[in-house]
PDB file of N, CA and C in Angstrom:
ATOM      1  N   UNK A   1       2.127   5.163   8.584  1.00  0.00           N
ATOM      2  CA  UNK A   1       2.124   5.235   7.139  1.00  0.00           C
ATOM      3  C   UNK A   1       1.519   6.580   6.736  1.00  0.00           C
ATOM      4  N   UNK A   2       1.835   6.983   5.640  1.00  0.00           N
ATOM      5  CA  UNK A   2       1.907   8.310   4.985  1.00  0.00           C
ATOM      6  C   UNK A   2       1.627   8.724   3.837  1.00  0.00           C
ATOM      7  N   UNK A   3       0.922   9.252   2.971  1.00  0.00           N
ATOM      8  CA  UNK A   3       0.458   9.199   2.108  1.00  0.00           C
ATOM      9  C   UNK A   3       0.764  10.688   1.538  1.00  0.00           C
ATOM     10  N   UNK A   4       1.330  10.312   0.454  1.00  0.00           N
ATOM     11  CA  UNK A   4       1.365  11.904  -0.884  1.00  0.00           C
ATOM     12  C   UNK A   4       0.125  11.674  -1.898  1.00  0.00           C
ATOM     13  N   UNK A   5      -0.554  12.183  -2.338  1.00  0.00           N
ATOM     14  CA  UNK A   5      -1.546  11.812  -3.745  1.00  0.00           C
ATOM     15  C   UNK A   5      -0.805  13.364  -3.927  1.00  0.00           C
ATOM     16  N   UNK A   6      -0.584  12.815  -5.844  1.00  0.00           N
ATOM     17  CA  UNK A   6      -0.340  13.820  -6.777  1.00  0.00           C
ATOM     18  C   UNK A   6      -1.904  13.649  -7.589  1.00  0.00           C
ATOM     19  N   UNK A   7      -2.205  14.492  -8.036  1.00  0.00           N
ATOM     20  CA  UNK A   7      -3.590  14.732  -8.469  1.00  0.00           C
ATOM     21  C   UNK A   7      -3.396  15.591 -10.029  1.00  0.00           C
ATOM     22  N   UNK A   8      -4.626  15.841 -10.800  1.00  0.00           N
ATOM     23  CA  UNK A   8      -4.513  16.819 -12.118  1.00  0.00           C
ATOM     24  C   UNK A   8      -5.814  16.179 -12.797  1.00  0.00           C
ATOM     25  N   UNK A   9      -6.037  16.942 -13.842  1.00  0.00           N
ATOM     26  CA  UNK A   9      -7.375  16.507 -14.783  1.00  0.00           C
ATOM     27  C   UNK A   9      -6.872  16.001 -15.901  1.00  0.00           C
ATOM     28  N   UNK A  10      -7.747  16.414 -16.965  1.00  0.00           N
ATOM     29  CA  UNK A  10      -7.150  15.538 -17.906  1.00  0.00           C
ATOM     30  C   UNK A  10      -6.448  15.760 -18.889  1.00  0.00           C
ATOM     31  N   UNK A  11      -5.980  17.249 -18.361  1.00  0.00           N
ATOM     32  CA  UNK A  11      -4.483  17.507 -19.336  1.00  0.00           C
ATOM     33  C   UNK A  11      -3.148  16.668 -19.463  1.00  0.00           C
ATOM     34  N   UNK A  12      -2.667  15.769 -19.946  1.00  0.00           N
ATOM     35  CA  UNK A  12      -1.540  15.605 -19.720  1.00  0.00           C
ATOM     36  C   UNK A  12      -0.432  15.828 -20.314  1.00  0.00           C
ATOM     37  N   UNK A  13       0.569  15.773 -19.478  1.00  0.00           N
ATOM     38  CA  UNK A  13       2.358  16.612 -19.673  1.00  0.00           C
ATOM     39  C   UNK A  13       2.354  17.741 -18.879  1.00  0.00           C
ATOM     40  N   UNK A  14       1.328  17.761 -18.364  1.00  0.00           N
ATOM     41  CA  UNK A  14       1.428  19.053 -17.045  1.00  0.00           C
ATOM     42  C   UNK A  14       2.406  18.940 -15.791  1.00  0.00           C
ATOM     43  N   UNK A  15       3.304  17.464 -16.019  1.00  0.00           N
ATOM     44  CA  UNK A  15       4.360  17.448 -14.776  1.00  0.00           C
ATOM     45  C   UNK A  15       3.648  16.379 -13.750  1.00  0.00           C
ATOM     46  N   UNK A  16       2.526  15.531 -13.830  1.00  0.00           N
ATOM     47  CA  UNK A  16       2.567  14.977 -12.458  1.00  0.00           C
ATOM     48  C   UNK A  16       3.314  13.719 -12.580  1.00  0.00           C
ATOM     49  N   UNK A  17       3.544  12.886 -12.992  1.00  0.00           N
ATOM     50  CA  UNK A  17       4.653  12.142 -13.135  1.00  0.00           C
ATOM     51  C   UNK A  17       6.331  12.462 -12.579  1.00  0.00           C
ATOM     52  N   UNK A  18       6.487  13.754 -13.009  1.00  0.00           N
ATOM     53  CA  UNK A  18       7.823  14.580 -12.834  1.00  0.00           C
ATOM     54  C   UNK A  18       7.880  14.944 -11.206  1.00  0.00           C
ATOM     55  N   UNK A  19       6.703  15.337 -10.709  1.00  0.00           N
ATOM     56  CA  UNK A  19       6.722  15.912  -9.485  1.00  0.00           C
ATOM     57  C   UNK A  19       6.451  15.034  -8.684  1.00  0.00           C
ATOM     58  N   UNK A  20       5.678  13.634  -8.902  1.00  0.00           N
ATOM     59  CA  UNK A  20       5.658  12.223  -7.918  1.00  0.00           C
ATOM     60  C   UNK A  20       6.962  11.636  -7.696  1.00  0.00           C
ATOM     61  N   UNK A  21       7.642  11.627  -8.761  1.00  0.00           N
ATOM     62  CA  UNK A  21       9.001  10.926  -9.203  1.00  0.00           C
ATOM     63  C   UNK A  21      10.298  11.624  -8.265  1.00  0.00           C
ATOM     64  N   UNK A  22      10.095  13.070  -7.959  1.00  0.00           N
ATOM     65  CA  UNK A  22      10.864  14.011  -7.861  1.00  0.00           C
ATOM     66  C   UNK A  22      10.337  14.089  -6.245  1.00  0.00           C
ATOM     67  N   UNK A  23       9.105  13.788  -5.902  1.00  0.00           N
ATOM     68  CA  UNK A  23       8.991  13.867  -4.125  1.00  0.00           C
ATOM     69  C   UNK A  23       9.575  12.604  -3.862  1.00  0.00           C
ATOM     70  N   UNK A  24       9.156  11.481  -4.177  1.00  0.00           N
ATOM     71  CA  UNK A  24       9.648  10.112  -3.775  1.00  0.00           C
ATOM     72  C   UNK A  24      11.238  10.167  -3.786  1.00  0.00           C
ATOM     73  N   UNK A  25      11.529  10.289  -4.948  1.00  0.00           N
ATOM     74  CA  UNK A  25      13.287  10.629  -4.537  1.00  0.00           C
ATOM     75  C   UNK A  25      13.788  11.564  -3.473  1.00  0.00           C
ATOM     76  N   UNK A  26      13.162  12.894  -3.510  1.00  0.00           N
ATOM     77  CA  UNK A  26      13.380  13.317  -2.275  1.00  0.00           C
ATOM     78  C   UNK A  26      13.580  12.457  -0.700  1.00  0.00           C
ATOM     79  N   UNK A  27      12.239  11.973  -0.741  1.00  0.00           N
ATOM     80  CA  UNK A  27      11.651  10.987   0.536  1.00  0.00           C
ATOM     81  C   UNK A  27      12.818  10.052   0.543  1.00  0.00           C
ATOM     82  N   UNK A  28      12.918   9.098  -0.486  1.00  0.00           N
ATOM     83  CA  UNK A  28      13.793   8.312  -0.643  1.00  0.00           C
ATOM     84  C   UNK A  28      15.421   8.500  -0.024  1.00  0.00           C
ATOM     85  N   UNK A  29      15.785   9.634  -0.545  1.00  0.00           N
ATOM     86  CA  UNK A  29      17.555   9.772  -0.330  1.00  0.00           C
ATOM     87  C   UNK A  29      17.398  10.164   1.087  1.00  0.00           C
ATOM     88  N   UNK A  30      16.163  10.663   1.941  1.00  0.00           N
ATOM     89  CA  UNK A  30      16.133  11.173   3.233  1.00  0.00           C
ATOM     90  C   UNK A  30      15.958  10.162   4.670  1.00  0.00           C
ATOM     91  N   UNK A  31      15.647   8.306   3.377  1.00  0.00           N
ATOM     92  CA  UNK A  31      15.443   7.716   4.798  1.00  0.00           C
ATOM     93  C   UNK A  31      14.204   6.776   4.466  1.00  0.00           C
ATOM     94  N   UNK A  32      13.643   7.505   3.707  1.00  0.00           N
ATOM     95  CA  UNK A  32      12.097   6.810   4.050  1.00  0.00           C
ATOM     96  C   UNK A  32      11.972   6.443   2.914  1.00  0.00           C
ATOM     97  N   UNK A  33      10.938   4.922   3.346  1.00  0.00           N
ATOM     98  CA  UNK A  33      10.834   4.334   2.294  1.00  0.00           C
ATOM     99  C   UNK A  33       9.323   4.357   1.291  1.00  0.00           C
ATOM    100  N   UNK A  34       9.980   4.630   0.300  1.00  0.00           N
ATOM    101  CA  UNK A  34       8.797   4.971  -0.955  1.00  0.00           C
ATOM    102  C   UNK A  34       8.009   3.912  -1.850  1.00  0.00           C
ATOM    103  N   UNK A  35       6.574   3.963  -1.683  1.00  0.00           N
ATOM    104  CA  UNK A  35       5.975   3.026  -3.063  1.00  0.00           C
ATOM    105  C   UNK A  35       5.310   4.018  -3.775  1.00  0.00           C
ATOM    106  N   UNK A  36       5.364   3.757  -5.533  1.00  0.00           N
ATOM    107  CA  UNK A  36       4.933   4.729  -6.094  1.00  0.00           C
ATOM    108  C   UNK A  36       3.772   3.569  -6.335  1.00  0.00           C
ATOM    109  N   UNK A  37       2.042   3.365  -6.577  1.00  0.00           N
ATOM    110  CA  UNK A  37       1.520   3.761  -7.391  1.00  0.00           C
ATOM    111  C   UNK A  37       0.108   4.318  -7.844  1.00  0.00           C
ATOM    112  N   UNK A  38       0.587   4.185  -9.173  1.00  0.00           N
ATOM    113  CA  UNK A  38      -0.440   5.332 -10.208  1.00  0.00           C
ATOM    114  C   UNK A  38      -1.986   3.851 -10.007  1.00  0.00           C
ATOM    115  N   UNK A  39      -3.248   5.390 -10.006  1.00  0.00           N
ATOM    116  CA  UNK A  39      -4.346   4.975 -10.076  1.00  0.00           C
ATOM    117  C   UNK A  39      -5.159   4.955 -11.103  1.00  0.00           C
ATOM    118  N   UNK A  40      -5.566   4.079 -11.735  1.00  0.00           N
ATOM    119  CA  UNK A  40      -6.443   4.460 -13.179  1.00  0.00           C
ATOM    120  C   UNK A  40      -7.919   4.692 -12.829  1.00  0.00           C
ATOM    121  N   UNK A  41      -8.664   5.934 -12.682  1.00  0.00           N
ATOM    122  CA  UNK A  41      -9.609   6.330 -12.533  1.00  0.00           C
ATOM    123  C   UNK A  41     -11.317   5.500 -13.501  1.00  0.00           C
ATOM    124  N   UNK A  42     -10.266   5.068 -14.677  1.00  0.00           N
ATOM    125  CA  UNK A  42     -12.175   4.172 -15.501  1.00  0.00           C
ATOM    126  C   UNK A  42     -11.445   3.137 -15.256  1.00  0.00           C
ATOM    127  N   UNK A  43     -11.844   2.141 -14.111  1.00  0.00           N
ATOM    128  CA  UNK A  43     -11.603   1.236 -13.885  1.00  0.00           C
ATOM    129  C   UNK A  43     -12.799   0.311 -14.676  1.00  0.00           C
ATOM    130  N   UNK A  44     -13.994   0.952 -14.276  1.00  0.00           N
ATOM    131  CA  UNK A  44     -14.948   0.331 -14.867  1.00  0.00           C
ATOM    132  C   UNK A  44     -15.795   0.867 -16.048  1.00  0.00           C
ATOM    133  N   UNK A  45     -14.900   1.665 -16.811  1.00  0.00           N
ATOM    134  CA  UNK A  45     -15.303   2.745 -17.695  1.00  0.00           C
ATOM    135  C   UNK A  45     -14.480   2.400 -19.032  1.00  0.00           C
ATOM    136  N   UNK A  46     -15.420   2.330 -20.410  1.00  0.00           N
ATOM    137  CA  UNK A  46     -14.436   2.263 -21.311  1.00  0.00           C
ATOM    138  C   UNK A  46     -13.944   3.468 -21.894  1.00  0.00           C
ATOM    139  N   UNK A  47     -12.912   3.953 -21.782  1.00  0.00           N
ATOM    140  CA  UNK A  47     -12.634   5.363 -22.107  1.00  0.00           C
ATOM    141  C   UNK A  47     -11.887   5.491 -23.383  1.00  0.00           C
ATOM    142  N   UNK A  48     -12.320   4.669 -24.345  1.00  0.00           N
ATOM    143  CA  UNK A  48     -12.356   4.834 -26.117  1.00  0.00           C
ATOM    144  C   UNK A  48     -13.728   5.370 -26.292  1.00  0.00           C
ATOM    145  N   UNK A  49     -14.905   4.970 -25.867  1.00  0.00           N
ATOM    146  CA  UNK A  49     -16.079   5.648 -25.890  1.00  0.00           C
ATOM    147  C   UNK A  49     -16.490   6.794 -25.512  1.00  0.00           C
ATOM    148  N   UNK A  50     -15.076   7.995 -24.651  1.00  0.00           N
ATOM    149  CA  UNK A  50     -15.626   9.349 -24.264  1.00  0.00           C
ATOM    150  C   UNK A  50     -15.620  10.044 -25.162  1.00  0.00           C
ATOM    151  N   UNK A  51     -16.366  11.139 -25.960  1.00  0.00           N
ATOM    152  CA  UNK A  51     -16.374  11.961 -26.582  1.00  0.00           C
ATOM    153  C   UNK A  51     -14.652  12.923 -26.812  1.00  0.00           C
ATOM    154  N   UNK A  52     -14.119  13.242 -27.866  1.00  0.00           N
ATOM    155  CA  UNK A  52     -12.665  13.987 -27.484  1.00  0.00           C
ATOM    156  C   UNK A  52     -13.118  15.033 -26.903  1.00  0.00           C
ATOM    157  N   UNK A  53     -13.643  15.997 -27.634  1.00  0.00           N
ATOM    158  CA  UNK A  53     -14.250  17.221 -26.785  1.00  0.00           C
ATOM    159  C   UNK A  53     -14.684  17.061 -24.835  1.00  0.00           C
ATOM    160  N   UNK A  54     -15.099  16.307 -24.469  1.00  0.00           N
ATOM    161  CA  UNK A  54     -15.160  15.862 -23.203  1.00  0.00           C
ATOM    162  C   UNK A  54     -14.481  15.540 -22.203  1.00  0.00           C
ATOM    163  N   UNK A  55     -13.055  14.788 -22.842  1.00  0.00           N
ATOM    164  CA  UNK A  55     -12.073  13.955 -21.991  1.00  0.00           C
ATOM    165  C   UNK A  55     -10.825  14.035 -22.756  1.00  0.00           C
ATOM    166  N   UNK A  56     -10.671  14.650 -24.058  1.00  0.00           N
ATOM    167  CA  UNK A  56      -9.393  14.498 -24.639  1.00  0.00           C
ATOM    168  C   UNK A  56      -8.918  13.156 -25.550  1.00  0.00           C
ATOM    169  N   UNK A  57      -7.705  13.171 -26.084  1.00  0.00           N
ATOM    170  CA  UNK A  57      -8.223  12.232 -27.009  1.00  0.00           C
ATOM    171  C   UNK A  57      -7.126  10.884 -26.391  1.00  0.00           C
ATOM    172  N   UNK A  58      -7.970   9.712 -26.852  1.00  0.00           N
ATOM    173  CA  UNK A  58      -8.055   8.304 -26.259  1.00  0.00           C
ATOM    174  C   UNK A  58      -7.132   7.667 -27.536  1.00  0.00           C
ATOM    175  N   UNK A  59      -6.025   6.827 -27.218  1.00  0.00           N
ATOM    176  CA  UNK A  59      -5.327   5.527 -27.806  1.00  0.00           C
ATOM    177  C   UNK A  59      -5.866   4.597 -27.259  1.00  0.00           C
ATOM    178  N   UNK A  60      -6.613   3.294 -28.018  1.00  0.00           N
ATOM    179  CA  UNK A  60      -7.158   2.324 -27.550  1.00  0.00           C
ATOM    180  C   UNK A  60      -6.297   1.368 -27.807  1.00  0.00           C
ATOM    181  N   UNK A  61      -5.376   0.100 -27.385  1.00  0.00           N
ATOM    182  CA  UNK A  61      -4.129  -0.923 -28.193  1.00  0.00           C
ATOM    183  C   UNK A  61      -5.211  -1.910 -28.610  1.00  0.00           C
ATOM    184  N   UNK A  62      -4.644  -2.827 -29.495  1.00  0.00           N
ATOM    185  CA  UNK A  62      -5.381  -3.946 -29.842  1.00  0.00           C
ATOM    186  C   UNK A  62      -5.581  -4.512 -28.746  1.00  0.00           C
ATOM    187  N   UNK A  63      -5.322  -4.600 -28.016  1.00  0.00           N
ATOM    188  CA  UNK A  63      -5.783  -5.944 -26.770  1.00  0.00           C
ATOM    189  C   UNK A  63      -6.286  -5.483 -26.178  1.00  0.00           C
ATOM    190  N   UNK A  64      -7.085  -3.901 -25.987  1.00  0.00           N
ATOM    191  CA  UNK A  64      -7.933  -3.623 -25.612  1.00  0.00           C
ATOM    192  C   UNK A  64      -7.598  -2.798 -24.188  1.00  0.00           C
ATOM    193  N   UNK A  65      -6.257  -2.592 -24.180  1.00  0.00           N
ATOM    194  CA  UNK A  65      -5.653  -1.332 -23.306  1.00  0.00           C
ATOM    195  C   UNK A  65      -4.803   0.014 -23.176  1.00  0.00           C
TER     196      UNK A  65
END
């Protein structure tokens, strides 16, 4: 077993989605078989409470995700 991590901070639209999506298909049409997934880093963190200046700015949904 084999592992890709796509990585980035907390800009987003910088492409990592595009470029996970775009290796796995690669991998994929070549044979091998692909699982994509994504890791949510505040697992145990409420991240409506980070400052914007700090972390960028936060959509909280009503149900609390």
């Amino acid at each position: 077993m084999k592992y890709i991590l796509v990585t980035g901070g907390v800009i987003s639209g910088i492409g990592k989605g595009i470029i996970a999506s775009s290796i796995g298909t690669i991998l994929r049409s070549n044979g091998f078989r692909v699982t994509s997934i994504k890791i949510d880093p505040y697992i145990n963190i409420d991240a409506g409470t980070f400052s914007p200046y700090e972390h960028g700015e936060v959509f909280v949904l009503d149900d609390g995700g």
